[in-house]
Protein backbone atom coordinates (compact mmCIF):
# COMPACT_ATOMS: atom_id res chain seq x y z
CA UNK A 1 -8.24 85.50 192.80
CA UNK A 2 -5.81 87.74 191.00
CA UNK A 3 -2.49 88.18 190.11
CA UNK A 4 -0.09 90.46 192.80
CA UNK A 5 1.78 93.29 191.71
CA UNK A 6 5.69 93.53 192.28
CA UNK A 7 4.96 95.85 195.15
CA UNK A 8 2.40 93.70 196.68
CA UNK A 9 4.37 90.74 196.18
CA UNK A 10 7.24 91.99 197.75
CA UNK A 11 5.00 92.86 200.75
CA UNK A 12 3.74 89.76 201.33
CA UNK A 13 7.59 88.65 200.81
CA UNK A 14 8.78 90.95 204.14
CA UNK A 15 5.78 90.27 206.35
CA UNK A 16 6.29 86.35 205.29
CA UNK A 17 9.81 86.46 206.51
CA UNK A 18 10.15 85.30 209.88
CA UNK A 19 7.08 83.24 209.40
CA UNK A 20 6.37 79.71 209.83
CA UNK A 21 5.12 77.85 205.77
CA UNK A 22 1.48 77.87 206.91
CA UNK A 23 1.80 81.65 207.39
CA UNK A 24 3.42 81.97 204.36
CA UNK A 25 0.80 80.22 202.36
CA UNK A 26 -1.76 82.80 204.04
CA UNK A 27 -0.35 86.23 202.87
CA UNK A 28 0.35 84.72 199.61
CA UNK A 29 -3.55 83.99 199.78
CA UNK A 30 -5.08 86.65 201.37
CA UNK A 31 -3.44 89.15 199.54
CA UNK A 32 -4.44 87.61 195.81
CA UNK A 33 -7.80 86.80 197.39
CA UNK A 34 -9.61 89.86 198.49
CA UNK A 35 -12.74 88.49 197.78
CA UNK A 36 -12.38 85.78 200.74
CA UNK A 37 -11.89 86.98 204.54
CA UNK A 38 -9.61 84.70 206.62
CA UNK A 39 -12.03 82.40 207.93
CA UNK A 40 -12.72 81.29 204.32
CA UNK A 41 -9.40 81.17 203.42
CA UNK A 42 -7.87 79.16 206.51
CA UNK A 43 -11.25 76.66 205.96
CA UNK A 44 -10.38 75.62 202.35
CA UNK A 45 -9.04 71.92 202.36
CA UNK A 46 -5.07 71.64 202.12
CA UNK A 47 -5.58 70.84 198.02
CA UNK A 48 -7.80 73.14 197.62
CA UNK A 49 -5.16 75.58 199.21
CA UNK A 50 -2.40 74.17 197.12
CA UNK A 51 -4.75 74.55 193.96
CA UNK A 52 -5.26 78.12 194.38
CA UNK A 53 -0.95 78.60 195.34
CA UNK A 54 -0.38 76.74 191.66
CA UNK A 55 -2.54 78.98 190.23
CA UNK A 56 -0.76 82.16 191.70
CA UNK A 57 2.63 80.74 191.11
CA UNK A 58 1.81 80.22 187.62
CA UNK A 59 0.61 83.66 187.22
CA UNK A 60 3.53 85.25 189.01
CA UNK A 61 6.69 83.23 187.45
CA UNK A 62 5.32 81.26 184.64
CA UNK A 63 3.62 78.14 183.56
CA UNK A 64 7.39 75.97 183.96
CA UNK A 65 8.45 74.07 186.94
CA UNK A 66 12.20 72.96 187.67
CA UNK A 67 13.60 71.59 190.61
CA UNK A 68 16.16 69.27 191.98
CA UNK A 69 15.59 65.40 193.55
CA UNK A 70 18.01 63.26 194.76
CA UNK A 71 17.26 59.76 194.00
CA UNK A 72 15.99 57.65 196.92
CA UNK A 73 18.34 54.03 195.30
CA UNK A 74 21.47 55.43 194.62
CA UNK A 75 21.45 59.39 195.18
CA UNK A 76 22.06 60.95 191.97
CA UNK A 77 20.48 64.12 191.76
CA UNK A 78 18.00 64.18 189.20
CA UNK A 79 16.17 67.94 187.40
CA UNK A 80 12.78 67.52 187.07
CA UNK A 81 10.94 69.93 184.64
CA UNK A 82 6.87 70.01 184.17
CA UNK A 83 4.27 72.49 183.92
CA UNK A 84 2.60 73.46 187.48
CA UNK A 85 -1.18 72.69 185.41
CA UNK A 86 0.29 69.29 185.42
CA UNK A 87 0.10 69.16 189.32
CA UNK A 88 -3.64 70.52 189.15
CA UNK A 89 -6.02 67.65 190.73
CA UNK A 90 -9.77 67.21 191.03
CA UNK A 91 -11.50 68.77 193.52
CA UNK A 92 -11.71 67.40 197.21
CA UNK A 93 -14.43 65.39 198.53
CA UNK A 94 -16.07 67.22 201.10
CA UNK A 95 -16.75 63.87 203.13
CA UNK A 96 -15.39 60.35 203.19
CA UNK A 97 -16.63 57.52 204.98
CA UNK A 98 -14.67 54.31 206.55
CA UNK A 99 -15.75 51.18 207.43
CA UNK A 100 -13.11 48.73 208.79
CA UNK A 101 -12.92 45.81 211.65
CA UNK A 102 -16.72 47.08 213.45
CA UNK A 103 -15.48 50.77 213.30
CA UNK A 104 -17.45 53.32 211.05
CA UNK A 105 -15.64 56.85 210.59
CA UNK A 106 -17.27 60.02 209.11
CA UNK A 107 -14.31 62.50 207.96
CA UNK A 108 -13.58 65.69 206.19
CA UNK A 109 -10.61 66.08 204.53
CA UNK A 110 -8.08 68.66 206.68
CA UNK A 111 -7.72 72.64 206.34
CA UNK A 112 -4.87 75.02 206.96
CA UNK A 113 -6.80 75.83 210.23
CA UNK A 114 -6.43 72.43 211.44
CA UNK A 115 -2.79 72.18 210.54
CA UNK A 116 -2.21 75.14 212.41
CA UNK A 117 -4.13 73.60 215.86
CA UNK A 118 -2.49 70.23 215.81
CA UNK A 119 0.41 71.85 216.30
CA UNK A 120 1.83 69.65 219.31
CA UNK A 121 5.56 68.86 219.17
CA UNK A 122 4.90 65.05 219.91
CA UNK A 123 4.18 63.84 216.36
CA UNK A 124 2.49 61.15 217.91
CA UNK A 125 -0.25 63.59 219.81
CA UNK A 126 -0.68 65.72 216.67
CA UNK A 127 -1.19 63.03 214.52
CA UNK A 128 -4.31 62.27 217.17
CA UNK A 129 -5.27 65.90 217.67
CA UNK A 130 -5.37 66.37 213.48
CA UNK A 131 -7.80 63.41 212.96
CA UNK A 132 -9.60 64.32 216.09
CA UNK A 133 -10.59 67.86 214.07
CA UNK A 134 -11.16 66.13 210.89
CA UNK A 135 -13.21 62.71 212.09
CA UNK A 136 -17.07 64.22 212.42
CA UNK A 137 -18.00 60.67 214.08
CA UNK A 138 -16.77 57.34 215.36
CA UNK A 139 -18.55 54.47 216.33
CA UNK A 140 -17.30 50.72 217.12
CA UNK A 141 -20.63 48.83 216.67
CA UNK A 142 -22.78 51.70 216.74
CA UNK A 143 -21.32 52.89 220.16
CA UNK A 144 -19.70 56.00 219.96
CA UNK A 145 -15.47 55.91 220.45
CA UNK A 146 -13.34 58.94 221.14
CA UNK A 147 -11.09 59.13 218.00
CA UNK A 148 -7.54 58.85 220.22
CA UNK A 149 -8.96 55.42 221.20
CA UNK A 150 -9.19 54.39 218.12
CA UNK A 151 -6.76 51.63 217.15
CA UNK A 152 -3.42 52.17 215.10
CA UNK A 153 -4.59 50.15 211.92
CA UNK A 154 -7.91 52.47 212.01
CA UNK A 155 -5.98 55.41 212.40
CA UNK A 156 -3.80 54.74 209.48
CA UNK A 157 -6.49 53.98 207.34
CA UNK A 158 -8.32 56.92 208.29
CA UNK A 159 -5.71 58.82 207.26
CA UNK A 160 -5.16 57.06 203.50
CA UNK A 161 -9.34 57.57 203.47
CA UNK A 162 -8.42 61.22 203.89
CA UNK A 163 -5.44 61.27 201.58
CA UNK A 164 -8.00 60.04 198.78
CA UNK A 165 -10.49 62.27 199.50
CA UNK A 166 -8.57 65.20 199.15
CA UNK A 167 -5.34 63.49 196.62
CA UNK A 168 -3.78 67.14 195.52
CA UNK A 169 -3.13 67.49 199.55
CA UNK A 170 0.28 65.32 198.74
CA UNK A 171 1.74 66.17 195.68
CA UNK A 172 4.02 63.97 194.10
CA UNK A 173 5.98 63.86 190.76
CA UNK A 174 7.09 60.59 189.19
CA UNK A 175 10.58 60.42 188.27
CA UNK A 176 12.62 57.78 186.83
CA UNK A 177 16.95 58.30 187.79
CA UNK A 178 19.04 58.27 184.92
CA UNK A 179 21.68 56.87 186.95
CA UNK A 180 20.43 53.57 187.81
CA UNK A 181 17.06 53.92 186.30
CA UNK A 182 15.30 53.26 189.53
CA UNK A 183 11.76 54.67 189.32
CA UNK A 184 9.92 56.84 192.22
CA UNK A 185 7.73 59.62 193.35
CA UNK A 186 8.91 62.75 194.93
CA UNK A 187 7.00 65.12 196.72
CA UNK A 188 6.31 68.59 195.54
CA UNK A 189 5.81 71.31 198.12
CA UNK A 190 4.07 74.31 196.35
CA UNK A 191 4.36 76.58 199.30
CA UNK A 192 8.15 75.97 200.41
CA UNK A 193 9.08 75.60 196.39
CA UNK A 194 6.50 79.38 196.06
CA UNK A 195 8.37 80.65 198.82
CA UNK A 196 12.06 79.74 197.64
CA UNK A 197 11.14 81.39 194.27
CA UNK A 198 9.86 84.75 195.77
CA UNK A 199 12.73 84.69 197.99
CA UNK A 200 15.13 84.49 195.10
CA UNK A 201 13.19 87.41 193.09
CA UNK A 202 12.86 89.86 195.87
CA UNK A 203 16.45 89.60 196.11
CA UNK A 204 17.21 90.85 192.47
CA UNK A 205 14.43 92.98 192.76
CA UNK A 206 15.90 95.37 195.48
CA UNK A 207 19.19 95.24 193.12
CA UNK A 208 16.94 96.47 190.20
CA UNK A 209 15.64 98.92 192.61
CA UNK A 210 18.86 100.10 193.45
CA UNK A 211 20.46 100.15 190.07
CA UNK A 212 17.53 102.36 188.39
CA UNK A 213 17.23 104.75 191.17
CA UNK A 214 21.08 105.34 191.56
CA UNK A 215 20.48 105.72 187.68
CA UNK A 216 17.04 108.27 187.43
CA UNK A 217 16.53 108.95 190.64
CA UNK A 218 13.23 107.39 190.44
CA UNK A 219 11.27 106.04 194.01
CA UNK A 220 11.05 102.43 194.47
CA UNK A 221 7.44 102.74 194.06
CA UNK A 222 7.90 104.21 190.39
CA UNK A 223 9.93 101.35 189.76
CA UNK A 224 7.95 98.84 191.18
CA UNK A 225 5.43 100.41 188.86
CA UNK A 226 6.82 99.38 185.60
CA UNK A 227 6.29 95.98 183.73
CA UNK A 228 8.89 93.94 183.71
CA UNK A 229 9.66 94.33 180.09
CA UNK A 230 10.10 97.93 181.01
CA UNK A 231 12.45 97.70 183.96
CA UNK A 232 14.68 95.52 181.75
CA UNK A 233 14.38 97.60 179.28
CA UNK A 234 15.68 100.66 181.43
CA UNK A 235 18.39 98.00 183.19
CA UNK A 236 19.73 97.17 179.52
CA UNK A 237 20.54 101.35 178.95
CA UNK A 238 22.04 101.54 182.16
CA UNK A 239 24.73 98.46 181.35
CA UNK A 240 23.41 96.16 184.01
């Protein structure tokens, strides 16, 4: 993996536009990892995924993290600050085994791929089609069982089995509110948090753009061209 130019970055930025987060999280990839073709790429586990976006992100805005939480007692919104290598888990187990009430499950922990198939609009049926990609066997006293027949309390514990296996899959950051001091985690979503970031940048990057070619006359490739240090540099003699 690599870092992304600004011109690369903003490409990934305009073909990301109208696309859906799991898209998104794709480009960002795909473009920063020539070394991996899509199939590799769409087969990593979801941590493994968000592992590699932390990485990027880090490289492309910096090692700090600040967002906004509204606590889940009383509503006060609450800044949370931490470095994205905080977030950074161990790696993914690439099986995990359940045993619970005569039922015996061999799973993997999900990929982007499989996100992207159990797609169904009945959260209900995805839920089912999800576990149905990511459970490689079944059995109810060593008889084999479809996974949707699988009961409820299985199901749900198939799905903390997986959550274990694979624990950077669900980010969460631990906050305490200073309103009412209640104590909770939030969820961190690197690729909508990613996305909201290069959003915001390719937005003051076309203004840079415009500024220093109304300026020099210089191409928006020259500008993306120079270092940021640079640009500002140029922005600062221009009054901006």
């Amino acid at each position: 993996m690599r870092a992304l130019s600004a011109s690369e970055l903003l490409g990934v930025w305009e073909r990301g536009l109208q696309a859906e987060p799991i898209t998104r999280a794709m480009e960002l990839l795909s473009e920063a990892c020539p070394e991996m073709d899509g199939d590799s790429l769409s087969g990593l586990t979801i941590g493994q995924r968000d592992g590699l976006l932390l990485r990027l992100r880090e490289w492309t805005f910096g090692p700090h993290v600040t967002a906004l939480a509204a606590c889940a007692a009383c509503g006060e919104r609450i800044e949370l600050g931490f470095r994205s290598a905080d977030l950074l888990g161990p790696e993914p187990a690439l099986e995990a085994s359940l045993a619970m009430d005569g039922f015996t499950l061999r799973l993997r922990p999900p990929t982007t791929s499989d996100l992207a198939a159990a797609s169904h609009p009945d959260l209900a049926r995805a839920r089912v089609e999800l576990l149905e990609r990511c459970v490689l066997a079944a059995h109810y006293l060593e008889a084999p069982v479809e996974t949707a027949q699988l009961p409820d309390a299985v199901l749900d514990a198939a799905e903390r089995c997986l959550a274990e296996a694979d624990p950077q899959a669900d980010i969460s950051v631990a906050v305490a509110c200073p309103a009412c001091g209640a104590r909770h985690a939030v969820a961190f979503d690197v690729v909508s948090y990613f996305w909201r970031e290069i959003d915001a940048w390719a937005v003051r990057i076309f203004r840079d753009v415009h500024t220093l070619a109304t300026a020099y006359g210089w191409s928006e490739r020259e500008i993306l061209a120079l270092s940021p240090l640079r640009r500002q540099c140029y922005l600062d003699l221009v009054g901006t």
